[in-house]
C-alpha atoms as a PDB file:
ATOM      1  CA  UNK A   1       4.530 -14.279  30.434  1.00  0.00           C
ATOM      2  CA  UNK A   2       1.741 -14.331  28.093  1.00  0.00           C
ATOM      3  CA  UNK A   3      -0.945 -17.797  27.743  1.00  0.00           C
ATOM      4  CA  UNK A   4      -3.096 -17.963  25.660  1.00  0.00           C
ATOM      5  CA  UNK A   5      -6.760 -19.809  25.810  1.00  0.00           C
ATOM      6  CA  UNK A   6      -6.681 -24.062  26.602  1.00  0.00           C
ATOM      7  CA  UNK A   7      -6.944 -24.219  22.549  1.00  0.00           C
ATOM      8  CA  UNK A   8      -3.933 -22.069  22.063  1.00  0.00           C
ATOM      9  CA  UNK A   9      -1.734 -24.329  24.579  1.00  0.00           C
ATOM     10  CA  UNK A  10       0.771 -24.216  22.514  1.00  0.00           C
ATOM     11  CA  UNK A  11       1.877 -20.205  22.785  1.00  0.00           C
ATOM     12  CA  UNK A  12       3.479 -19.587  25.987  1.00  0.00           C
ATOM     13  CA  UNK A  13       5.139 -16.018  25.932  1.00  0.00           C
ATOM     14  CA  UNK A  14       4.472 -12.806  23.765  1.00  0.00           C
ATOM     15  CA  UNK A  15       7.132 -10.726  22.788  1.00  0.00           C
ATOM     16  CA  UNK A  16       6.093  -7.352  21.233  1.00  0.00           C
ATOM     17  CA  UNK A  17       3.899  -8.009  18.245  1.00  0.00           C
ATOM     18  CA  UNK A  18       5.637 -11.792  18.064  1.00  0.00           C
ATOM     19  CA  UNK A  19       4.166 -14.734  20.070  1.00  0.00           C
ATOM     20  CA  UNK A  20       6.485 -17.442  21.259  1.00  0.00           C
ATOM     21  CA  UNK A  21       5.314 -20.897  21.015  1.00  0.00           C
ATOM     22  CA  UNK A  22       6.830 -23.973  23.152  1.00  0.00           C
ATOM     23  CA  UNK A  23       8.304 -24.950  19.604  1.00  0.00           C
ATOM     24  CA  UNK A  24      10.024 -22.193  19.448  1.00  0.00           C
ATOM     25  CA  UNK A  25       8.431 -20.876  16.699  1.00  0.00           C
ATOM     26  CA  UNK A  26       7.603 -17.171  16.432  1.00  0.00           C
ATOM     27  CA  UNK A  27       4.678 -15.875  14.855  1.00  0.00           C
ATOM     28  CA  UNK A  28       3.326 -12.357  14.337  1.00  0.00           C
ATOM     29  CA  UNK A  29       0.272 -11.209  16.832  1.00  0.00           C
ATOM     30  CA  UNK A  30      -1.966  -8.411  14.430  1.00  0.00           C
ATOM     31  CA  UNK A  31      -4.704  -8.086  16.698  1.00  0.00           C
ATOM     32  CA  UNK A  32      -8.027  -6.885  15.378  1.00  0.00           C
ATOM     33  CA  UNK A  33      -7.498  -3.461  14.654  1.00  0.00           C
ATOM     34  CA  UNK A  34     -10.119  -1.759  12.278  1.00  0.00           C
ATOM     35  CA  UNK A  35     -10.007  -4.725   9.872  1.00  0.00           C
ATOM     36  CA  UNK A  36     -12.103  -3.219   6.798  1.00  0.00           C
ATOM     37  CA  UNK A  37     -15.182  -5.137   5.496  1.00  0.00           C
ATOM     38  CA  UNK A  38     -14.756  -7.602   3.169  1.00  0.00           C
ATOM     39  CA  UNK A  39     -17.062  -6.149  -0.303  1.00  0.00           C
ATOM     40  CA  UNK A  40     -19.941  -8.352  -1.661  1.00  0.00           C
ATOM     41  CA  UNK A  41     -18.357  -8.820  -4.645  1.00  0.00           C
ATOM     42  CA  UNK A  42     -14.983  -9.818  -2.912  1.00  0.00           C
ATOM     43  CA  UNK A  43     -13.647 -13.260  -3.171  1.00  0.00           C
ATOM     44  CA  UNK A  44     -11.920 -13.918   0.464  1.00  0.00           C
ATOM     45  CA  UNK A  45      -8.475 -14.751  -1.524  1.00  0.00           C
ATOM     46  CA  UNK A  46      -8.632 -11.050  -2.668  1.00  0.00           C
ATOM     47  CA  UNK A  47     -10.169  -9.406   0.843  1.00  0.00           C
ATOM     48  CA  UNK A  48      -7.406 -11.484   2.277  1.00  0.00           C
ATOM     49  CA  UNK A  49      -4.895  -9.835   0.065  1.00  0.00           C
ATOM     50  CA  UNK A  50      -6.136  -6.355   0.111  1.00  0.00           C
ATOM     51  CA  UNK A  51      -5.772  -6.240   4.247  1.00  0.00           C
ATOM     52  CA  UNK A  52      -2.726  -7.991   4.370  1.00  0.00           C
ATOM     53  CA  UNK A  53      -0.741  -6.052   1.641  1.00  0.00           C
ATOM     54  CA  UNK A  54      -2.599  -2.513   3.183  1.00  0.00           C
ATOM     55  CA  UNK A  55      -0.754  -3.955   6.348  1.00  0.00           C
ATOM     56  CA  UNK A  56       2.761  -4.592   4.685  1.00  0.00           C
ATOM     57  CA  UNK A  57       2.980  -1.094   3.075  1.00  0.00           C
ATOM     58  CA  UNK A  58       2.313   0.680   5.862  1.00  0.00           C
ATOM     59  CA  UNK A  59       4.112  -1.534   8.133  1.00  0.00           C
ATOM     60  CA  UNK A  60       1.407  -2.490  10.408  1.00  0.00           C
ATOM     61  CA  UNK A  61       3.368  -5.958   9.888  1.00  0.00           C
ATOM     62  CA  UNK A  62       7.041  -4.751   9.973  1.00  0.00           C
ATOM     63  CA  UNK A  63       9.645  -6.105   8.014  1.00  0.00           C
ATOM     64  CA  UNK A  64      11.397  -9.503   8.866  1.00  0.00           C
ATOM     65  CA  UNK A  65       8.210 -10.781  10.666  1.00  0.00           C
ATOM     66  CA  UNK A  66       6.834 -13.473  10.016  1.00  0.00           C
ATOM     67  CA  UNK A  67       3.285 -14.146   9.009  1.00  0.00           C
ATOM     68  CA  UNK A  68       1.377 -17.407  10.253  1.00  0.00           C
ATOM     69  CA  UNK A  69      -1.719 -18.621   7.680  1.00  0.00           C
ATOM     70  CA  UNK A  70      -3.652 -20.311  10.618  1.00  0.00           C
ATOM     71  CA  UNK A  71      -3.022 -16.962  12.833  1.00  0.00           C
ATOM     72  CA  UNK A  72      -4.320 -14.917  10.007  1.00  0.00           C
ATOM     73  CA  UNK A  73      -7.260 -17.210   8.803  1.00  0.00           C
ATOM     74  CA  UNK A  74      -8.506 -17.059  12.835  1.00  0.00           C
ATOM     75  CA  UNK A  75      -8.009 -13.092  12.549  1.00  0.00           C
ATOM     76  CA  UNK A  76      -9.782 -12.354   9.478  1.00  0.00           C
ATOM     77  CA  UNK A  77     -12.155 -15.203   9.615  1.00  0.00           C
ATOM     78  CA  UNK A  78     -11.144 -16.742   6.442  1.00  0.00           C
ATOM     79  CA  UNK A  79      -9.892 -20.173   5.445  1.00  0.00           C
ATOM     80  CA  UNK A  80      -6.334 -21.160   5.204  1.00  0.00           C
ATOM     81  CA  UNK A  81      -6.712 -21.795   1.504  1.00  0.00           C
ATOM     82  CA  UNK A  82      -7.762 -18.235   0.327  1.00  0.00           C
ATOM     83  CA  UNK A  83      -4.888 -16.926   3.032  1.00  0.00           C
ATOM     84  CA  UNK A  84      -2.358 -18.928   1.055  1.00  0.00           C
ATOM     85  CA  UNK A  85      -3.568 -17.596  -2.455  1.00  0.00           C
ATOM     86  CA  UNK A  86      -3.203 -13.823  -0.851  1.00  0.00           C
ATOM     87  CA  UNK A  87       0.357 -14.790   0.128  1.00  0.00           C
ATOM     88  CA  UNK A  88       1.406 -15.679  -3.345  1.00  0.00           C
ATOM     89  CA  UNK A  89       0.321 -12.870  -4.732  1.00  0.00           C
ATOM     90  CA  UNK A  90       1.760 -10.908  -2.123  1.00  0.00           C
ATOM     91  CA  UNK A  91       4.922 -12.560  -2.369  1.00  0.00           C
ATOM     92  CA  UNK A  92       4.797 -11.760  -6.151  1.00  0.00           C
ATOM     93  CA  UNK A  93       4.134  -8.082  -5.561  1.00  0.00           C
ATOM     94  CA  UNK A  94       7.666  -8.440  -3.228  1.00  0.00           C
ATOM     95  CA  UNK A  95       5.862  -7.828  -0.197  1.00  0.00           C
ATOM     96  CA  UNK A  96       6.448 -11.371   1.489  1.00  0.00           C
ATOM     97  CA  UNK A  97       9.122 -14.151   1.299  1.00  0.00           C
ATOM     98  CA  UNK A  98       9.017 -17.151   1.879  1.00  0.00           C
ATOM     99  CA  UNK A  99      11.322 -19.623   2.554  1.00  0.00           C
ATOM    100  CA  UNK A 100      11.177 -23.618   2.197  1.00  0.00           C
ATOM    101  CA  UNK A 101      10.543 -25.077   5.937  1.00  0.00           C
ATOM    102  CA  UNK A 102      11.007 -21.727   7.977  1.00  0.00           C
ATOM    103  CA  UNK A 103       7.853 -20.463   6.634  1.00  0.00           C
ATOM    104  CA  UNK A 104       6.416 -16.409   4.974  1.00  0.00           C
ATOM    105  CA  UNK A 105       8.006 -13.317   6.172  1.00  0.00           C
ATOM    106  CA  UNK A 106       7.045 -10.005   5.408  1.00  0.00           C
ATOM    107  CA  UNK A 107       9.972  -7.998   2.863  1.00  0.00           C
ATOM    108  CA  UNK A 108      12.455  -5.934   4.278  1.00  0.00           C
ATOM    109  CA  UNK A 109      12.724  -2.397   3.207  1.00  0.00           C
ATOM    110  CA  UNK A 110      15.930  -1.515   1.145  1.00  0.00           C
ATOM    111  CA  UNK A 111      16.317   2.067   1.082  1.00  0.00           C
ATOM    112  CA  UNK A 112      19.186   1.747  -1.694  1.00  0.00           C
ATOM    113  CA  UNK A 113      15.853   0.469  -3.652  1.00  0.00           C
ATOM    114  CA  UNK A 114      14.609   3.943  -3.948  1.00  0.00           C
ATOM    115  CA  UNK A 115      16.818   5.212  -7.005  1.00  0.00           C
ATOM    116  CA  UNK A 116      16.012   2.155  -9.194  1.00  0.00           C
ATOM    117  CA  UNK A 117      11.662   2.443  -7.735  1.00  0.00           C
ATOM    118  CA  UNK A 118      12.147   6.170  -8.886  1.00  0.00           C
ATOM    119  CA  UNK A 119      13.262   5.768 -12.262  1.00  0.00           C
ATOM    120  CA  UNK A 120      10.594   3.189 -13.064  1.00  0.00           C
ATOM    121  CA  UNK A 121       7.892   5.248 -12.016  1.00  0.00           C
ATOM    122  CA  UNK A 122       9.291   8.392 -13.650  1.00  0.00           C
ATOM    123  CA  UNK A 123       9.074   6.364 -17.067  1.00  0.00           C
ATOM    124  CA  UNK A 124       5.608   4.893 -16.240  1.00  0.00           C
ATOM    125  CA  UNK A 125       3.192   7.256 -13.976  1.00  0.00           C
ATOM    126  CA  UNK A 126       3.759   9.866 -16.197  1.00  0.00           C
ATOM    127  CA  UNK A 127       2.905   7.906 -18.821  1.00  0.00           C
ATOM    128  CA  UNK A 128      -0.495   6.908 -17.251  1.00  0.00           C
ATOM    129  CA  UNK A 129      -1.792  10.232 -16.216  1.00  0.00           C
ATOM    130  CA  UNK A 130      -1.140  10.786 -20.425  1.00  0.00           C
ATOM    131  CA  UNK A 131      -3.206   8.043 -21.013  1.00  0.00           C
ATOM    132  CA  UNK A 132      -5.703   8.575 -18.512  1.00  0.00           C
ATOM    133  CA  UNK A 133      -6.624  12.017 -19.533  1.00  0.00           C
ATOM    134  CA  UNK A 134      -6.604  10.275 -23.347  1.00  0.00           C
ATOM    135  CA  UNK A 135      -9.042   7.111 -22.231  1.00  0.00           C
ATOM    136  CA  UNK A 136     -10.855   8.336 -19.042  1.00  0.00           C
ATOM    137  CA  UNK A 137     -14.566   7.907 -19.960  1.00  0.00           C
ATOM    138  CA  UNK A 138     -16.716  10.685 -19.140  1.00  0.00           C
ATOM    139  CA  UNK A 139     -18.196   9.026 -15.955  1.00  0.00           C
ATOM    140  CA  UNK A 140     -14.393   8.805 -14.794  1.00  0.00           C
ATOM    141  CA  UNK A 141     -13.657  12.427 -15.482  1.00  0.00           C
ATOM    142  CA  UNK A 142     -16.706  13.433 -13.626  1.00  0.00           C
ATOM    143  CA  UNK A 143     -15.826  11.482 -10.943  1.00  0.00           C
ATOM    144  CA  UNK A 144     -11.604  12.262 -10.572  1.00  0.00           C
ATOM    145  CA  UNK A 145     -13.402  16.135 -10.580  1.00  0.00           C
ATOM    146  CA  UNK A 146     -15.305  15.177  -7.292  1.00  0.00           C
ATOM    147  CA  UNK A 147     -11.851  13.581  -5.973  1.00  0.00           C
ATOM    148  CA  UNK A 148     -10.284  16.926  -6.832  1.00  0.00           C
ATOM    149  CA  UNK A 149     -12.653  18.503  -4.563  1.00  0.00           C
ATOM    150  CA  UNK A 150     -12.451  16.475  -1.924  1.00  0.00           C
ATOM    151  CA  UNK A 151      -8.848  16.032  -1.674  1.00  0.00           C
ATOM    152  CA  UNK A 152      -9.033  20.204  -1.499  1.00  0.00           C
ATOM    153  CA  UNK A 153     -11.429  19.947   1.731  1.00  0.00           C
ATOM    154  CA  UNK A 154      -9.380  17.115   3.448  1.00  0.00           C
ATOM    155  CA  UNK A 155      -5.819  19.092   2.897  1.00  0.00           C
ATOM    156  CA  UNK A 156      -8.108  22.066   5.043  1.00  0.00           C
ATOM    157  CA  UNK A 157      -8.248  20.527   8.055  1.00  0.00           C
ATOM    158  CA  UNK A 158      -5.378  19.026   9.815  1.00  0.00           C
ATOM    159  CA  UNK A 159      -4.445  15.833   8.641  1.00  0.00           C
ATOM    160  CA  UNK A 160      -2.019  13.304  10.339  1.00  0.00           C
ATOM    161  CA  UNK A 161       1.110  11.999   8.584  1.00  0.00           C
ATOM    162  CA  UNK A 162      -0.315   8.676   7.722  1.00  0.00           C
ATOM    163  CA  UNK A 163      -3.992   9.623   6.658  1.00  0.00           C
ATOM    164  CA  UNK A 164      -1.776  11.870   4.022  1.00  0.00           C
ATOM    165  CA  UNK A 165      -0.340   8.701   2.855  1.00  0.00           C
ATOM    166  CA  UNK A 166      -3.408   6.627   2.804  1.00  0.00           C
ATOM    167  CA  UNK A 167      -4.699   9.672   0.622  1.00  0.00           C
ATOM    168  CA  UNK A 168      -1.787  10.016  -1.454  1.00  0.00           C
ATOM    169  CA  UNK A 169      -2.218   6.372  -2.186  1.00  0.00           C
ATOM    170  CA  UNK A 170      -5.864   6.115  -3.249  1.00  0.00           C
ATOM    171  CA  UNK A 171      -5.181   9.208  -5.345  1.00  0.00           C
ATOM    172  CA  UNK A 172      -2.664   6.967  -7.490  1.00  0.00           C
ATOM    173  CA  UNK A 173      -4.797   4.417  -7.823  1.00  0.00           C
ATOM    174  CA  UNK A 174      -7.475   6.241  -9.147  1.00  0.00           C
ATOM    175  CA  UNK A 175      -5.682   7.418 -11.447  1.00  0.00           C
ATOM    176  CA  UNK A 176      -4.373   4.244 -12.269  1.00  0.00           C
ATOM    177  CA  UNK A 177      -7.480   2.821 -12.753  1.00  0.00           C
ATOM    178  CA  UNK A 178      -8.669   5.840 -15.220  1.00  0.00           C
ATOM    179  CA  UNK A 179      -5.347   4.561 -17.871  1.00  0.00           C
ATOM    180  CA  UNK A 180      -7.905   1.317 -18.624  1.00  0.00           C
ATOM    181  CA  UNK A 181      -5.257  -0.622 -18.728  1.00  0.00           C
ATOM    182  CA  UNK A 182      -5.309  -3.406 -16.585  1.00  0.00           C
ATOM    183  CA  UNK A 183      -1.518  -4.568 -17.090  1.00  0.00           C
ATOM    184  CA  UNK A 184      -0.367  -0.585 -16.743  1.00  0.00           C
ATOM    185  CA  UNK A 185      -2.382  -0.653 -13.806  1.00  0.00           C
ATOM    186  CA  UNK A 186      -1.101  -3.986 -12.272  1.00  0.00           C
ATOM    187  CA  UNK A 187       2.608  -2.935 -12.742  1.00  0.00           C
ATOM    188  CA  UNK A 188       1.700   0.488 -11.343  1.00  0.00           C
ATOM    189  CA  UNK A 189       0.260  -0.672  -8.078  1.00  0.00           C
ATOM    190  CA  UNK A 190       3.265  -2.957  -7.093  1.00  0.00           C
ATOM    191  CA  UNK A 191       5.988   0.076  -7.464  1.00  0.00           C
ATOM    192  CA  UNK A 192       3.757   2.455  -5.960  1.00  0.00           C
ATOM    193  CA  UNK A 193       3.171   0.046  -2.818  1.00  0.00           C
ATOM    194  CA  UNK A 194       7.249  -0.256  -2.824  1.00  0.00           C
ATOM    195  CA  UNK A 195       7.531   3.434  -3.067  1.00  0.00           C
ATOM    196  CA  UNK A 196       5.346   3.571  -0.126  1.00  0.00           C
ATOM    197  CA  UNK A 197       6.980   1.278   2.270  1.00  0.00           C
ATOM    198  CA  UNK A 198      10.213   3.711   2.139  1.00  0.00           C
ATOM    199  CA  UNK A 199       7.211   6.298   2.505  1.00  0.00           C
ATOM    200  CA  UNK A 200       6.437   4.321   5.731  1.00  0.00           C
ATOM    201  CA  UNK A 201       9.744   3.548   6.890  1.00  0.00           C
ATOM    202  CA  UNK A 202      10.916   7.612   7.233  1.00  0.00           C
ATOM    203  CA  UNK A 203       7.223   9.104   7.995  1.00  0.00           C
ATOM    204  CA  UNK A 204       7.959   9.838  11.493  1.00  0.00           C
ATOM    205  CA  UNK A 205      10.794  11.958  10.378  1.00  0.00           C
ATOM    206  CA  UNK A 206       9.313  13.604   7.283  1.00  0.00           C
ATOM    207  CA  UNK A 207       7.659  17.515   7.655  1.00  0.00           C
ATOM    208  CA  UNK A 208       4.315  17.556   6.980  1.00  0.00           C
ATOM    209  CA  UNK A 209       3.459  16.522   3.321  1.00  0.00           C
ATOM    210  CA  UNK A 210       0.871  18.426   2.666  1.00  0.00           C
ATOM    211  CA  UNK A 211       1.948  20.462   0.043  1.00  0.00           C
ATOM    212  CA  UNK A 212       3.254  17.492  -1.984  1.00  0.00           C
ATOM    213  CA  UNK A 213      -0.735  15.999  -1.772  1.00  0.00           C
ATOM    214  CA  UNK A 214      -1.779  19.405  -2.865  1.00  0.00           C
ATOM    215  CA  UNK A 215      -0.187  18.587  -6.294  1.00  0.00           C
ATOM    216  CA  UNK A 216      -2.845  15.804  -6.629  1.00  0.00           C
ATOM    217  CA  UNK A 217      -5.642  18.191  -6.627  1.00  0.00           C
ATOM    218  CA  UNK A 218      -4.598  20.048 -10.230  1.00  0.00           C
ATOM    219  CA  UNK A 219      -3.048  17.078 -11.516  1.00  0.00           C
ATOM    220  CA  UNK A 220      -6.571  15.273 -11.153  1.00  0.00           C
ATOM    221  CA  UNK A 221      -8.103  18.494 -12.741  1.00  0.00           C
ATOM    222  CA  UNK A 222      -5.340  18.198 -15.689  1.00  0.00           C
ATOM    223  CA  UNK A 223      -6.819  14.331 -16.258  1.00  0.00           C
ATOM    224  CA  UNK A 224     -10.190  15.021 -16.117  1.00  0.00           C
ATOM    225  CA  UNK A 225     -10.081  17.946 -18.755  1.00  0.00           C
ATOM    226  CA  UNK A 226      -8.139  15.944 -21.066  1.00  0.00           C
ATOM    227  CA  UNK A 227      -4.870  17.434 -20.785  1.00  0.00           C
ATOM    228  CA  UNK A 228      -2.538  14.728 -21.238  1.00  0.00           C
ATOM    229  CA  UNK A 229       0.774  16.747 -21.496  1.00  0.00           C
ATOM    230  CA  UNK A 230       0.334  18.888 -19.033  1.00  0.00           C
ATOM    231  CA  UNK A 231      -0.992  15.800 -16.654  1.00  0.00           C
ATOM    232  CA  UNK A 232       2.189  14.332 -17.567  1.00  0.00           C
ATOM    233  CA  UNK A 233       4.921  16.840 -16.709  1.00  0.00           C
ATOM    234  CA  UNK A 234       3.469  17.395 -13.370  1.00  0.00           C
ATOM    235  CA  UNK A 235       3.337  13.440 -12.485  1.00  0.00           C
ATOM    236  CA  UNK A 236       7.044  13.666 -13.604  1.00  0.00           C
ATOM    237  CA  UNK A 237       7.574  16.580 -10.566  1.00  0.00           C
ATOM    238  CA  UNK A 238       5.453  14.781  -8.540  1.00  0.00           C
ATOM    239  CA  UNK A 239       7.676  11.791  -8.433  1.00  0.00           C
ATOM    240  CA  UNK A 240      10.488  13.639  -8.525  1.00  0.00           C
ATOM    241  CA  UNK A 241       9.649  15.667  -5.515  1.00  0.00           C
ATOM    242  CA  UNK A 242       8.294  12.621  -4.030  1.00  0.00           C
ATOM    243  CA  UNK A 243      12.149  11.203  -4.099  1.00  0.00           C
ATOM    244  CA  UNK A 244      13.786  14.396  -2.893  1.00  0.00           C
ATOM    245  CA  UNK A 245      11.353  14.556  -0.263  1.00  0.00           C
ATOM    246  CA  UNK A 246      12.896  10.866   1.131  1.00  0.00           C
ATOM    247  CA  UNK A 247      16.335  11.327   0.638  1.00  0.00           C
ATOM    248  CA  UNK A 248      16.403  14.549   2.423  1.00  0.00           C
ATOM    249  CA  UNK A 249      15.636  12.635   5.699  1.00  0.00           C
ATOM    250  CA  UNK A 250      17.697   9.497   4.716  1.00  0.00           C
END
């Protein structure tokens, strides 16, 4: 049986990654694992939101559990308020629920979600690697060149499963970003982090994906030289792939 400190008198047993209170209640134990620094020019609503909803897409917080703001405030050292704005947004994003007097659980993953995630971002990512390699100032171009290069020297070494992820993910976002298009970028984000929990949920059974990261590397190349059609059709394959890749193991 787990007890916690004479202020925590209430939790009396710990079950997995859940703590059991006398009340009954459960409530999800995240530890202190690597938290990231919060940025200077971070509000704490939005640090808040950017560890939590890192958390929910890889499922450091698995799905069904639920999330307590006074738990969270204590482990990220922010108030309760800012914790409740992140939980709004996350909930708008589809990554929480909550529900009226039971409280804010993270989202289950539906894997029948995957056909209906991958025709949205088959319309839309291509569609922003166009753009991107239209609007990308030259700053941005000189910059998604350097990503190129680095994405080359991290596929060198060996790379675990969900490093390729994390690396998969900032490569969207990037790109994303280079659209300058804050809405595009908005709606982007959410389907991607969707697309990613399914990532998440099968990663242990995927082969290495390696090869699909690879694609990155010319597709950044494409953007940065301007090439919008060409940037396109391979964000089309790459999304493509990216379902095949899932269903095979589904």
């Amino acid at each position: 049986m787990y007890k916690g400190p004479a202020s925590q008198g209430s939790i009396t047993k710990r079950e997995g990654s859940l703590i059991v209170e006398s009340s009954g209640k459960l409530t999800v134990d995240l530890g202190q694992h690597d938290l990231p620094p919060r940025q200077d020019d971070e509000s704490y609503a939005d640090y808040a939101y950017r560890v939590l909803c890192d958390e929910l897409i890889v499922l450091d917080i698995k799905p069904g559990e639920p999330l307590n703001d006074d738990l969270i405030s204590r482990r990220l050292g922010v108030g309760r308020t800012p914790i409740r704005e992140a939980m709004k947004r996350l909930e708008s994003d589809h990554l929480v629920v909550a529900y009226p007097r039971r409280g804010t659980f993270a989202a289950g993953v539906d894997i029948t979600d995957l056909a209906e995630i991958s025709e949205i971002r088959q319309l839309l990512e291509p569609a922003a690697s166009a753009r991107a390699a239209r609007m990308a100032s030259p700053r941005t171009r000189q910059e998604l060149r350097e990503f190129a290069r680095e994405v080359e020297q991290l596929l060198e070494g060996r790379q675990a499963q969900r490093d390729l992820m994390r690396l998969d993910m900032r490569v969207h976002r990037s790109i994303y970003r280079a659209t300058g298009s804050r809405h595009l970028e908005d709606v982007l984000i959410r389907y991607d982090n969707l697309a990613t929990r399914i990532w998440s949920l099968v990663l242990e059974k995927l082969p290495p994906v390696s090869e699909h990261i690879a694609q990155h590397i010319d597709l950044l190349e494409l953007i940065a030289e301007g090439d919008a059609d060409s940037a396109a059709h391979l964000t089309t394959k790459h999304v493509t792939d990216f379902e095949n890749l899932i269903r095979a193991v589904l």
